[in-house]
PDB file of N, CA and C in Angstrom:
ATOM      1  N   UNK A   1     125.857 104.599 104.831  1.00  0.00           N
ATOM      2  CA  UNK A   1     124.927 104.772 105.923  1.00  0.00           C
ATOM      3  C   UNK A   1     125.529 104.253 107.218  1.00  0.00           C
ATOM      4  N   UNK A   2     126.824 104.389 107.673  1.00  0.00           N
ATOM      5  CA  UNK A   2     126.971 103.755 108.629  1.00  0.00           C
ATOM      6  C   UNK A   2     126.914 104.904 109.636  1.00  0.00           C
ATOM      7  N   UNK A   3     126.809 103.831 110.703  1.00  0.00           N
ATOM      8  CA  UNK A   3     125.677 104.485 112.059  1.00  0.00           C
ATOM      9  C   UNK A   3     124.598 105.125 112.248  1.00  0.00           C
ATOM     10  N   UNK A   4     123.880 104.465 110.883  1.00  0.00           N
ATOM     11  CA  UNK A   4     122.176 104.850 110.879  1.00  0.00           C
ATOM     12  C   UNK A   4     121.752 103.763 111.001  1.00  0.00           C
ATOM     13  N   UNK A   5     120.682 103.868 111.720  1.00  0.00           N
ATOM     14  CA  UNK A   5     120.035 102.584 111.891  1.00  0.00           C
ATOM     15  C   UNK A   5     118.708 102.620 110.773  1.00  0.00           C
ATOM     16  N   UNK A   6     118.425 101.455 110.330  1.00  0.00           N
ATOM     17  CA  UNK A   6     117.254 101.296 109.435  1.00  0.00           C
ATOM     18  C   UNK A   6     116.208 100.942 110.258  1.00  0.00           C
ATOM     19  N   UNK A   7     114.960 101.888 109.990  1.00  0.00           N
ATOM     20  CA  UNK A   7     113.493 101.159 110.968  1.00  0.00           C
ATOM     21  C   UNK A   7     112.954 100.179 109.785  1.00  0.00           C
ATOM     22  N   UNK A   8     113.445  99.592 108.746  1.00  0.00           N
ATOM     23  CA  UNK A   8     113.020  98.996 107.601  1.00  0.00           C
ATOM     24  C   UNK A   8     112.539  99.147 106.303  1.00  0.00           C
ATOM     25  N   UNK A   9     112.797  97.964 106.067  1.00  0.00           N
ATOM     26  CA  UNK A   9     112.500  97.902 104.425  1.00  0.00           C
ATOM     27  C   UNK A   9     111.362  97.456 103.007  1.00  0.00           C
ATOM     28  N   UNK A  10     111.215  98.110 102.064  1.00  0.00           N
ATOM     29  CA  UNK A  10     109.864  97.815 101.827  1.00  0.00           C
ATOM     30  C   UNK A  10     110.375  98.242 100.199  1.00  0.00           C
ATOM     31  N   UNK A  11     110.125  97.762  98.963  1.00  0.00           N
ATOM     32  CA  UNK A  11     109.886  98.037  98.191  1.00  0.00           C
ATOM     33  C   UNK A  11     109.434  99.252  97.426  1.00  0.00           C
ATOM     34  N   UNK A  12     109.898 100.417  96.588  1.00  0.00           N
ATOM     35  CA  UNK A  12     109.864 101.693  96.063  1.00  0.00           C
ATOM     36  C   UNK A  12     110.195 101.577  94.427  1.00  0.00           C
ATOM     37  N   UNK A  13     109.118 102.670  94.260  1.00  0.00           N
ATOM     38  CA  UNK A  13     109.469 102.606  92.776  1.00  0.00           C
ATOM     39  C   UNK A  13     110.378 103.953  92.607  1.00  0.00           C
ATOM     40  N   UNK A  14     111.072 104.265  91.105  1.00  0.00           N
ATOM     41  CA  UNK A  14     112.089 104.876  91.245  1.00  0.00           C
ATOM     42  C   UNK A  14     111.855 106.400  91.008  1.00  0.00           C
ATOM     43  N   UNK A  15     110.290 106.927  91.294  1.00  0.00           N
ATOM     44  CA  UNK A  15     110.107 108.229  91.077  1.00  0.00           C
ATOM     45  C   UNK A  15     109.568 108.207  92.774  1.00  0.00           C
ATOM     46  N   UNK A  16     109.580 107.202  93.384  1.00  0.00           N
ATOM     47  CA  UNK A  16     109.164 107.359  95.086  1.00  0.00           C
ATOM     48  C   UNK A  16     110.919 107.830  95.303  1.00  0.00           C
ATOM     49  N   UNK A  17     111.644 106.707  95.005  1.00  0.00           N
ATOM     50  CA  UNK A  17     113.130 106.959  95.739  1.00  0.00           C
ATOM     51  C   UNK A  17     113.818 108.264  94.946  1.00  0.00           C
ATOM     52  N   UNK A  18     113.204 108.634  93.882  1.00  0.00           N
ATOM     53  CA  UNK A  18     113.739 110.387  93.721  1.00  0.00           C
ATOM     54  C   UNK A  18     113.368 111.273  94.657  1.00  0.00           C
ATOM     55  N   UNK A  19     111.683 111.128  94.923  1.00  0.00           N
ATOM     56  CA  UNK A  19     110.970 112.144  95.886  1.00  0.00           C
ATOM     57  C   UNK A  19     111.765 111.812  97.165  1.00  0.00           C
ATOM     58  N   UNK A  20     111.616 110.807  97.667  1.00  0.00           N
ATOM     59  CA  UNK A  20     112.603 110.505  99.079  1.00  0.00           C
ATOM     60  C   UNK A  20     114.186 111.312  99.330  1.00  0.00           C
ATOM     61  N   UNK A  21     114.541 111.018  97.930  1.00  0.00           N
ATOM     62  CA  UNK A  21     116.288 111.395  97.835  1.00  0.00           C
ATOM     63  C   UNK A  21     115.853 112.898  97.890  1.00  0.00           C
ATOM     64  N   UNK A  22     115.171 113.308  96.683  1.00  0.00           N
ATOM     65  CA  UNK A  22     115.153 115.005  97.163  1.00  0.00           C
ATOM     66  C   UNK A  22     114.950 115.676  98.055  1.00  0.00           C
ATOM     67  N   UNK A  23     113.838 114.899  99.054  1.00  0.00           N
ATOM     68  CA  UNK A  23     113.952 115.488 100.039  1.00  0.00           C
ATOM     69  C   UNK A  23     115.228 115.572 101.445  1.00  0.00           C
ATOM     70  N   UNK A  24     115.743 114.379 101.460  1.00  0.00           N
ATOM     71  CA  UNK A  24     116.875 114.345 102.509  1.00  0.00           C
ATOM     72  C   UNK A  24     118.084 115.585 101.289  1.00  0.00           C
ATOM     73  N   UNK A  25     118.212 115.723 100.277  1.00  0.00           N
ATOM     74  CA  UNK A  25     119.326 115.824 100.120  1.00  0.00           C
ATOM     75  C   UNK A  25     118.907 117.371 100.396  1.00  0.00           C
ATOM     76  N   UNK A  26     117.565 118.243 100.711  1.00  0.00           N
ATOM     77  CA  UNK A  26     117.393 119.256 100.892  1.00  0.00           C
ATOM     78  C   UNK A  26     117.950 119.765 102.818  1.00  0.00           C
ATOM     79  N   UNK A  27     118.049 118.606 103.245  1.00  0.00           N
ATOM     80  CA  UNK A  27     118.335 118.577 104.763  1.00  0.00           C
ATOM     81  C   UNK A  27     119.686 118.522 104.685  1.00  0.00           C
ATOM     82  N   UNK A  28     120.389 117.627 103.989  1.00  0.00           N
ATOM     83  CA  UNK A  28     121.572 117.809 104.443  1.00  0.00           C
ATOM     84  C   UNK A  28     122.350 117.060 102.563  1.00  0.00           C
ATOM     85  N   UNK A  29     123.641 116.630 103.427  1.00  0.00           N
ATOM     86  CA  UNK A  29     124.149 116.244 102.278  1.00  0.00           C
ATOM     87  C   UNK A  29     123.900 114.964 102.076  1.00  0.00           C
ATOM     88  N   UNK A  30     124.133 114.535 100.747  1.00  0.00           N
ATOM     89  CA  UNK A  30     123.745 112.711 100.489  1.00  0.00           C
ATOM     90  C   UNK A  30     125.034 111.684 100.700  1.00  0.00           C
ATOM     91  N   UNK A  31     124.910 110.869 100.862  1.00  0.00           N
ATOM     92  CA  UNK A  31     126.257 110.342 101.062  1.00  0.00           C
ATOM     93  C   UNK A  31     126.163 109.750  99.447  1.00  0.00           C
ATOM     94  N   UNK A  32     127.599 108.536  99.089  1.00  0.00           N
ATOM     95  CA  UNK A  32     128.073 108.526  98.235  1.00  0.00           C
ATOM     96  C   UNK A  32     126.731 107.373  97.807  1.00  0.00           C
ATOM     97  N   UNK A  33     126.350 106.473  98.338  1.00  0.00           N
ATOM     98  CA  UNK A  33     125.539 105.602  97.476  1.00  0.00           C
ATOM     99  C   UNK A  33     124.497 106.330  97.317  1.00  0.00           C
ATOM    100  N   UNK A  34     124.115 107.092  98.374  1.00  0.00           N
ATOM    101  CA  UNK A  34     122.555 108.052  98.144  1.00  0.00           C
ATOM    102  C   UNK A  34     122.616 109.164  96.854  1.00  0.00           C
ATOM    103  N   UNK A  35     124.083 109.353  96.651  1.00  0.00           N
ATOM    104  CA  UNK A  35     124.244 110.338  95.458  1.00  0.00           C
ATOM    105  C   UNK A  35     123.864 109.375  94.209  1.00  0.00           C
ATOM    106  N   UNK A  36     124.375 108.298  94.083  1.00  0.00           N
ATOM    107  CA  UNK A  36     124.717 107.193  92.693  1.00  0.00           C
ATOM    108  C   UNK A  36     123.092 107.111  92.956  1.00  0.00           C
ATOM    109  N   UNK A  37     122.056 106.459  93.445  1.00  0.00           N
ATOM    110  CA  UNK A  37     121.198 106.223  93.716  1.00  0.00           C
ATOM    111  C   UNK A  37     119.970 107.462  92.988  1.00  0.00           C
ATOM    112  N   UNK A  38     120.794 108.482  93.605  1.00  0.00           N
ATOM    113  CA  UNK A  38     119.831 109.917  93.210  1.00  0.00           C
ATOM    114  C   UNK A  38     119.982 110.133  91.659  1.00  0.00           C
ATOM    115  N   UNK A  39     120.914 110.149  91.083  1.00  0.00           N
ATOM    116  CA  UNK A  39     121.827 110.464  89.790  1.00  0.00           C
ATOM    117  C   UNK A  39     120.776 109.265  88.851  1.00  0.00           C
ATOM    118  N   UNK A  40     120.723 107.844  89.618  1.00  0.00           N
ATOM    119  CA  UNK A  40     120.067 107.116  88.487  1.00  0.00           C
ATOM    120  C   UNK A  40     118.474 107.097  88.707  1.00  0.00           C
ATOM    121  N   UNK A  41     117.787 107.568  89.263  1.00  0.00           N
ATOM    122  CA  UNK A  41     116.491 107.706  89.615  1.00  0.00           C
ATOM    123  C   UNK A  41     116.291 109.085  88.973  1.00  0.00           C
ATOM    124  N   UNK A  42     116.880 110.062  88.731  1.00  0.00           N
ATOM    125  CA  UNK A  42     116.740 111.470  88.188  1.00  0.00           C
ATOM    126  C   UNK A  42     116.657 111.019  86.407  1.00  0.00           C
ATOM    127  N   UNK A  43     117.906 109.734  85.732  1.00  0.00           N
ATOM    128  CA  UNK A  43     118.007 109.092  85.167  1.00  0.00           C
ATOM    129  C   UNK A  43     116.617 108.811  84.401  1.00  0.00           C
ATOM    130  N   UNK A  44     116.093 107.732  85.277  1.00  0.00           N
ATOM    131  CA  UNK A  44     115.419 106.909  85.015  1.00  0.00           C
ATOM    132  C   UNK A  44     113.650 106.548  85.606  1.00  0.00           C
ATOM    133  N   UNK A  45     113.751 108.153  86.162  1.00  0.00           N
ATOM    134  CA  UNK A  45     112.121 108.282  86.560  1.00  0.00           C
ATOM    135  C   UNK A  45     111.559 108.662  85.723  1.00  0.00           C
ATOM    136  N   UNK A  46     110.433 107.719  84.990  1.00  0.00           N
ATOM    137  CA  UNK A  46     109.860 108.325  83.841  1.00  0.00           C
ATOM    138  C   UNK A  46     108.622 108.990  83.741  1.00  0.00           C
ATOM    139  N   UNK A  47     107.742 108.867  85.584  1.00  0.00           N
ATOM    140  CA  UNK A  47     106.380 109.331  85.623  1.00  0.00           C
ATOM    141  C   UNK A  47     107.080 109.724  86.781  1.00  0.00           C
ATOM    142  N   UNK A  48     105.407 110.448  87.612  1.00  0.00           N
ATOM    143  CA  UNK A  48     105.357 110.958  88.773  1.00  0.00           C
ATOM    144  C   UNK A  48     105.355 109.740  89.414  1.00  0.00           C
ATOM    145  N   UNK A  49     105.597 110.196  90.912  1.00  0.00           N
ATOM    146  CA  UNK A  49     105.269 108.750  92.113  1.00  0.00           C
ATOM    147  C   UNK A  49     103.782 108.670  91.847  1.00  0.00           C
ATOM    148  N   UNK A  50     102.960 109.689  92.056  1.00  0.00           N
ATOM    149  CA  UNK A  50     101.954 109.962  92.257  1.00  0.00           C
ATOM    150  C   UNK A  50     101.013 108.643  90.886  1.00  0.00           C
ATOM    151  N   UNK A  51     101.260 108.950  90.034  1.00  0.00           N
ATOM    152  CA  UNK A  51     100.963 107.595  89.007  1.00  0.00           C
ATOM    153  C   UNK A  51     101.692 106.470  89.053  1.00  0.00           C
ATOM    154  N   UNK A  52     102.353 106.401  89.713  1.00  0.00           N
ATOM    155  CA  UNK A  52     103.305 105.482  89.758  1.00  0.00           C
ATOM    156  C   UNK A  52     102.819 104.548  90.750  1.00  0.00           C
ATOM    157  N   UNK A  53     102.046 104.711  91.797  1.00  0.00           N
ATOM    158  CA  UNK A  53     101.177 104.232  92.864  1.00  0.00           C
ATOM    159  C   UNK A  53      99.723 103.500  91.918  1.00  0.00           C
ATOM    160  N   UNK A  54      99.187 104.519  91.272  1.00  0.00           N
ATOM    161  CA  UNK A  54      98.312 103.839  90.365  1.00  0.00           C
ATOM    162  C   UNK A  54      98.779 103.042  89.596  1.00  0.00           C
ATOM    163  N   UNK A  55      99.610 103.285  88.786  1.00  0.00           N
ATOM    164  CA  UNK A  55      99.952 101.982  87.876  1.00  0.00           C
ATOM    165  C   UNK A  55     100.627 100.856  88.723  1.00  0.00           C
ATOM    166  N   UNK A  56     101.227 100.811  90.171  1.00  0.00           N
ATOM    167  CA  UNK A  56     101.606  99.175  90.567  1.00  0.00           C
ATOM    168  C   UNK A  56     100.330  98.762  91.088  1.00  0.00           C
ATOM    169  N   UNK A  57      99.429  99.356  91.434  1.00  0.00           N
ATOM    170  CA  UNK A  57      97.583  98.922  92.142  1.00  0.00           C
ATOM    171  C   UNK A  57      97.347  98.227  90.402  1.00  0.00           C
ATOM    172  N   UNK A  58      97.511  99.108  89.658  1.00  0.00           N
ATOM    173  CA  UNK A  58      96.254  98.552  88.252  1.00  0.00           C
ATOM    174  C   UNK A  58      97.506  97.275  87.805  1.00  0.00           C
ATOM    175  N   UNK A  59      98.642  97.081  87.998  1.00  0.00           N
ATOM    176  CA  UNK A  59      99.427  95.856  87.670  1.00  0.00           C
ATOM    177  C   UNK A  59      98.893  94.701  88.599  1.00  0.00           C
ATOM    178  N   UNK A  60      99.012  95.151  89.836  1.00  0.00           N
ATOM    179  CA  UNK A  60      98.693  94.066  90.611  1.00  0.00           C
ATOM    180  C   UNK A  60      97.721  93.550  90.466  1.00  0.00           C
ATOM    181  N   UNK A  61      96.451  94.367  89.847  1.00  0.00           N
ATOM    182  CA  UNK A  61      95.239  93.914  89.609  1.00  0.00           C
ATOM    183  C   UNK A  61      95.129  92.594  88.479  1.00  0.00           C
ATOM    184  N   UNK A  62      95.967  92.861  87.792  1.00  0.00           N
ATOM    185  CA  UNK A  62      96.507  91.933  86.785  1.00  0.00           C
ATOM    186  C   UNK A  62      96.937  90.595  86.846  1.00  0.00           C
ATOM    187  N   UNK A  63      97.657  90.639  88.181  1.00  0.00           N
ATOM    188  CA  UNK A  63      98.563  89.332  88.933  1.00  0.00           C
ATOM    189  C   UNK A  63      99.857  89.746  88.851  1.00  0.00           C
ATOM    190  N   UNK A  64     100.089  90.932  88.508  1.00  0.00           N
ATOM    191  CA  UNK A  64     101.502  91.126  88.660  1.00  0.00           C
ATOM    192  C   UNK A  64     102.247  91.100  90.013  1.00  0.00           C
ATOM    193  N   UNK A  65     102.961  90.410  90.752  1.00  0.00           N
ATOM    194  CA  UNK A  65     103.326  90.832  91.801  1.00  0.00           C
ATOM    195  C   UNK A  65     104.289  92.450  92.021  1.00  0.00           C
ATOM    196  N   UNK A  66     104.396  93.026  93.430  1.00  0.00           N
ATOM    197  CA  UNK A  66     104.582  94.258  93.680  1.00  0.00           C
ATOM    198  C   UNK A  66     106.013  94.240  92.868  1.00  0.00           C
ATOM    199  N   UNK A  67     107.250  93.178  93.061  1.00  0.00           N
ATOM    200  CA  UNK A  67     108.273  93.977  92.500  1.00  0.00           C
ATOM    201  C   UNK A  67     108.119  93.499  90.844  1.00  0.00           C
ATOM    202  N   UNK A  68     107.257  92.977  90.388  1.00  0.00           N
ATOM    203  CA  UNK A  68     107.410  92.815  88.899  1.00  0.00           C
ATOM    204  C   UNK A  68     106.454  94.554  88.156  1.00  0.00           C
ATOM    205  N   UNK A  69     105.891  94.751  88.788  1.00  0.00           N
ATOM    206  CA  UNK A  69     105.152  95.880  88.546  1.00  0.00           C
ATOM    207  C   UNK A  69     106.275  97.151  88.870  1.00  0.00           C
ATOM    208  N   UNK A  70     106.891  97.311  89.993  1.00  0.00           N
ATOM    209  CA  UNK A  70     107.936  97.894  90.167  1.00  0.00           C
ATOM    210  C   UNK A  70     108.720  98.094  88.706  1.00  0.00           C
ATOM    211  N   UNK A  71     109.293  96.726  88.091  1.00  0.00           N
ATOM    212  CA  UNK A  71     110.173  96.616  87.431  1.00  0.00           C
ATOM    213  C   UNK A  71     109.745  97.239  86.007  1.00  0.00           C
ATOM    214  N   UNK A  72     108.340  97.208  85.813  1.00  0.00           N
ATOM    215  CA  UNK A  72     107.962  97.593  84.608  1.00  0.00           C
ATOM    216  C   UNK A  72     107.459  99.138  85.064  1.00  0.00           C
ATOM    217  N   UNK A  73     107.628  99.649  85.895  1.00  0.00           N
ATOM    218  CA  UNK A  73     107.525 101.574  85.857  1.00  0.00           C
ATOM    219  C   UNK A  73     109.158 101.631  85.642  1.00  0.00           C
ATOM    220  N   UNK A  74     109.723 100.727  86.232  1.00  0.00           N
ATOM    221  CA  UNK A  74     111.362 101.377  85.735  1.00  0.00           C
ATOM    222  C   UNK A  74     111.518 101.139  84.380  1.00  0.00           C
ATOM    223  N   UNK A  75     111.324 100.447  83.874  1.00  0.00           N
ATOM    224  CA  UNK A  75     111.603  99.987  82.542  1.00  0.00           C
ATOM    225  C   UNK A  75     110.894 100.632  81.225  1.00  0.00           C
ATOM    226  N   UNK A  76     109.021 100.894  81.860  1.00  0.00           N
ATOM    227  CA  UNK A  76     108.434 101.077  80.813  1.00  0.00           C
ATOM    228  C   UNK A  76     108.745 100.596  79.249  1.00  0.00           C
ATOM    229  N   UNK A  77     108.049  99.296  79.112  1.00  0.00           N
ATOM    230  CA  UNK A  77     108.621  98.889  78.085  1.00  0.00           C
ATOM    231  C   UNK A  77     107.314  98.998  76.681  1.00  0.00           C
ATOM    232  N   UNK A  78     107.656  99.392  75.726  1.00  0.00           N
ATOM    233  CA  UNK A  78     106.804  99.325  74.850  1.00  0.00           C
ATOM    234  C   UNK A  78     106.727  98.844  73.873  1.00  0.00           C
ATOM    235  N   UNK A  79     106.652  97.480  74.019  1.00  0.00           N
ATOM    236  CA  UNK A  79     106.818  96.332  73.109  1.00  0.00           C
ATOM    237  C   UNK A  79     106.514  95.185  73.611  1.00  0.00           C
ATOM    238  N   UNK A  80     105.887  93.682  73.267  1.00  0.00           N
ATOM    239  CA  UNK A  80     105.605  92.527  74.441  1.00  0.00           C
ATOM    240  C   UNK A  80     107.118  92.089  74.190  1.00  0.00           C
ATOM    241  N   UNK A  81     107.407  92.152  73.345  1.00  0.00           N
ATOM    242  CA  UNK A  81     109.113  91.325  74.065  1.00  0.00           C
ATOM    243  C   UNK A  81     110.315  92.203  75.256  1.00  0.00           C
ATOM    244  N   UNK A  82     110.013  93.307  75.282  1.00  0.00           N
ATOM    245  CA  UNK A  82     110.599  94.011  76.187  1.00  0.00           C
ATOM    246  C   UNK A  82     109.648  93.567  78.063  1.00  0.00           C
ATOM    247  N   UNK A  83     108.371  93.597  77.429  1.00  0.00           N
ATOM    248  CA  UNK A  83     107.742  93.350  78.696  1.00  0.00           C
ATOM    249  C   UNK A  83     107.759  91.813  79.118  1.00  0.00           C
ATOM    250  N   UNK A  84     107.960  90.987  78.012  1.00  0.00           N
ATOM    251  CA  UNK A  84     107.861  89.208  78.367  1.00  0.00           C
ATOM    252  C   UNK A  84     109.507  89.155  79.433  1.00  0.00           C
ATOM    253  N   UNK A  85     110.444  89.870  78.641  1.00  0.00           N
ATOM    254  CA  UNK A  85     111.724  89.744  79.368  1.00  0.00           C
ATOM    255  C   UNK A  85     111.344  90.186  80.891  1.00  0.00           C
ATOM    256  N   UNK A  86     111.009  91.187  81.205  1.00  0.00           N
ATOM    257  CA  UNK A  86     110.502  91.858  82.608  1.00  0.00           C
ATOM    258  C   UNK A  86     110.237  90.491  83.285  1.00  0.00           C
ATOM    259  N   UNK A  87     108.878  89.896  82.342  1.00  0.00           N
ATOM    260  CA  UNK A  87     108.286  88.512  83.322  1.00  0.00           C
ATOM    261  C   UNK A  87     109.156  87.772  83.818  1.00  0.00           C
ATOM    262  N   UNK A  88     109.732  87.185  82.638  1.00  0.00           N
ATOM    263  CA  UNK A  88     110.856  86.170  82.885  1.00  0.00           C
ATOM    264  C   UNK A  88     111.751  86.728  83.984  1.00  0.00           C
ATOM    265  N   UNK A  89     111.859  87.747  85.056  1.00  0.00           N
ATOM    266  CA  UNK A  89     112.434  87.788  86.208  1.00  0.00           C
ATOM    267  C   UNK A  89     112.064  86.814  86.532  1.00  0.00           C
ATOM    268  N   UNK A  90     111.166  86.988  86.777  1.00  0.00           N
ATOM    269  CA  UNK A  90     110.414  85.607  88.118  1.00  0.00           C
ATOM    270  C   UNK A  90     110.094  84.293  87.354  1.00  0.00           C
ATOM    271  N   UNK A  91     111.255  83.628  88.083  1.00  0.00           N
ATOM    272  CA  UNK A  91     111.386  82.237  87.328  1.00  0.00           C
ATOM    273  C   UNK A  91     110.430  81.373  87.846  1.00  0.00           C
ATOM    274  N   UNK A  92     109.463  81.719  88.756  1.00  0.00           N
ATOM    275  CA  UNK A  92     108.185  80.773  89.159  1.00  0.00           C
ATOM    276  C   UNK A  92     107.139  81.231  88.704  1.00  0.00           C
ATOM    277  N   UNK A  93     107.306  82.300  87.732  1.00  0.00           N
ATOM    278  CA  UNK A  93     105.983  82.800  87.325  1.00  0.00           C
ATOM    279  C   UNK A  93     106.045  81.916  85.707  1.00  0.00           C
ATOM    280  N   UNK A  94     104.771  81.307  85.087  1.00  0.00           N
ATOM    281  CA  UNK A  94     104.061  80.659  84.259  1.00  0.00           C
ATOM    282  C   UNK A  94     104.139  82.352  83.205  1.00  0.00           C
ATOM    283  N   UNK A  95     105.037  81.774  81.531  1.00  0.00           N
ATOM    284  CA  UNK A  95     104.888  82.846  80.677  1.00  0.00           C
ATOM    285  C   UNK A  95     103.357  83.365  80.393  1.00  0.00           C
ATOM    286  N   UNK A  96     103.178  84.760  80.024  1.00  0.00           N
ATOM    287  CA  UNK A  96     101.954  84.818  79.536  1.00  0.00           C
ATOM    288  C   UNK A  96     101.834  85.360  78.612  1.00  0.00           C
ATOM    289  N   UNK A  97     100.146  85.205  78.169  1.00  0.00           N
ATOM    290  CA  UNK A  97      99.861  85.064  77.124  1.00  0.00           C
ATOM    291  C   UNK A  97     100.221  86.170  76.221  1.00  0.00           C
ATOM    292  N   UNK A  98      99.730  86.051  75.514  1.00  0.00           N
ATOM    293  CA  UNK A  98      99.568  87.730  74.667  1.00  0.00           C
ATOM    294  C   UNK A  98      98.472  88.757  75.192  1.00  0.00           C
ATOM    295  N   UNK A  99      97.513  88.189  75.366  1.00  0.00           N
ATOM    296  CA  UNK A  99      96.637  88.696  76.166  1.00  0.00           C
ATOM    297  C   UNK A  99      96.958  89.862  77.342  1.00  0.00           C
ATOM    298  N   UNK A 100      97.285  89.027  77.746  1.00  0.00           N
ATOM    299  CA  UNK A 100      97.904  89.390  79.326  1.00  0.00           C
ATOM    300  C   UNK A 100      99.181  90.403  78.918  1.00  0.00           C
ATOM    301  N   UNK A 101      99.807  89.867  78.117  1.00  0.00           N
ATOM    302  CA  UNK A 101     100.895  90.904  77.526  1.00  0.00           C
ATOM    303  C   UNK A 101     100.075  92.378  76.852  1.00  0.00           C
ATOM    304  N   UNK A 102      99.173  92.013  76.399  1.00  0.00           N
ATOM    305  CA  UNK A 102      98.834  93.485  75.864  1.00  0.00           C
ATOM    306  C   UNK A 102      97.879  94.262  76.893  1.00  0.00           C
ATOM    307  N   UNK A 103      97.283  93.687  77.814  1.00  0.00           N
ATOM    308  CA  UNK A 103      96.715  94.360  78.776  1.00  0.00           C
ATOM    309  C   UNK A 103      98.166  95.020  79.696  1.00  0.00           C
ATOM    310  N   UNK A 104      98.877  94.253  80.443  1.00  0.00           N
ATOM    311  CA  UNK A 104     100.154  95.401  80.591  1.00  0.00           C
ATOM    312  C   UNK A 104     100.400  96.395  79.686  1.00  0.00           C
ATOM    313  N   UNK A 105     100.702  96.097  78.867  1.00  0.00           N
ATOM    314  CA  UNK A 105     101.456  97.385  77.895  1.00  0.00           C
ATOM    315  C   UNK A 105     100.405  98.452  77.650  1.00  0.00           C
ATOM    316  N   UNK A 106      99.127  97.667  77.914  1.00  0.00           N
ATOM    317  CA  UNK A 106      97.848  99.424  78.076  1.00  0.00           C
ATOM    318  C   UNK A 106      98.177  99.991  78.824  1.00  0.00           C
ATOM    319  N   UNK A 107      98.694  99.685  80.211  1.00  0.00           N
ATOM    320  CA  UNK A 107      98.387  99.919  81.658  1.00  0.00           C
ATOM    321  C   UNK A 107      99.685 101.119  81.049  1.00  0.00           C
ATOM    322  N   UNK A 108     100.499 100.634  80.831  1.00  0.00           N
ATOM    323  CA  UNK A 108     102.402 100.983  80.595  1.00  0.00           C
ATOM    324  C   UNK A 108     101.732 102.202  80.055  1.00  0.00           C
ATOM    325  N   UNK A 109     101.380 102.182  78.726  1.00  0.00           N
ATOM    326  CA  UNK A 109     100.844 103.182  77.503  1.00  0.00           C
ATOM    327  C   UNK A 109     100.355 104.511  78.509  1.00  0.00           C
ATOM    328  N   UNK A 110      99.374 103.808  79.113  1.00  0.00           N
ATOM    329  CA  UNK A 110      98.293 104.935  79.613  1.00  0.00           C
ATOM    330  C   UNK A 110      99.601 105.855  80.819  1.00  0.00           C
ATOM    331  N   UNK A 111     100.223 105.866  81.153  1.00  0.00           N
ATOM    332  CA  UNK A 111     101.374 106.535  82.120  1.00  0.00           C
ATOM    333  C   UNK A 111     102.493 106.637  81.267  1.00  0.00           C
ATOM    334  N   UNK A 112     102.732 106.563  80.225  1.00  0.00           N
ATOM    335  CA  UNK A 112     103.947 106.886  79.505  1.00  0.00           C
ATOM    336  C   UNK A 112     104.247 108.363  79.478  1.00  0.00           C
ATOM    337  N   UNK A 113     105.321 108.912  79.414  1.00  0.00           N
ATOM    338  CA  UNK A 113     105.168 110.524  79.009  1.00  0.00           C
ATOM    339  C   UNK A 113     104.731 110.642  77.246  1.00  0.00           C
TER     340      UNK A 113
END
């Protein structure tokens, strides 16, 4: 990206940064990180953006913060030890319960393909 200027930055999940990438790459060409970028979001988008907006609202509702909710549409994990690892990003976040673990993995379930 050099000699673009950024108007800023904000957090995306990885079926937003496909829709984003598809569209610039319909304008012009992608450069080399926007290609690697596109390649693993084509990868690794497993819903629409469009649910993908609902499920980080119904995480957050939870206490998930925005990029831990992020992390679990990329991941979709379906198992609590796949999803406890997710938590354990955030080393100031307090483990949780099972509870709390199986209410995520509904949320996960209900948007899975």
């Amino acid at each position: 990206m050099a000699g673009k200027k950024r108007s800023g930055t904000r957090l995306a999940s990885v079926p937003e940064v496909l829709n984003i990438l598809e569209d610039r790459k319909k304008d012009s060409e992608l450069g080399y990180e926007q290609t690697l970028a596109y390649e693993y979001a084509t990868k690794f988008s497993q819903i629409k953006e469009s649910d993908a907006k609902k499920m980080v609202k119904e995480l957050e509702e939870l206490g998930l913060e925005e990029k831990l909710a992020l992390k679990m549409i990329e991941i979709m994990p379906d198992n609590a030890s796949l999803a406890k690892l997710v938590l354990a990003m955030d080393k100031n976040r307090q483990p949780a319960d099972d509870e709390a673990i199986g209410k995520i993995l509904e949320v996960v379930k209900r948007y899975s393909k």
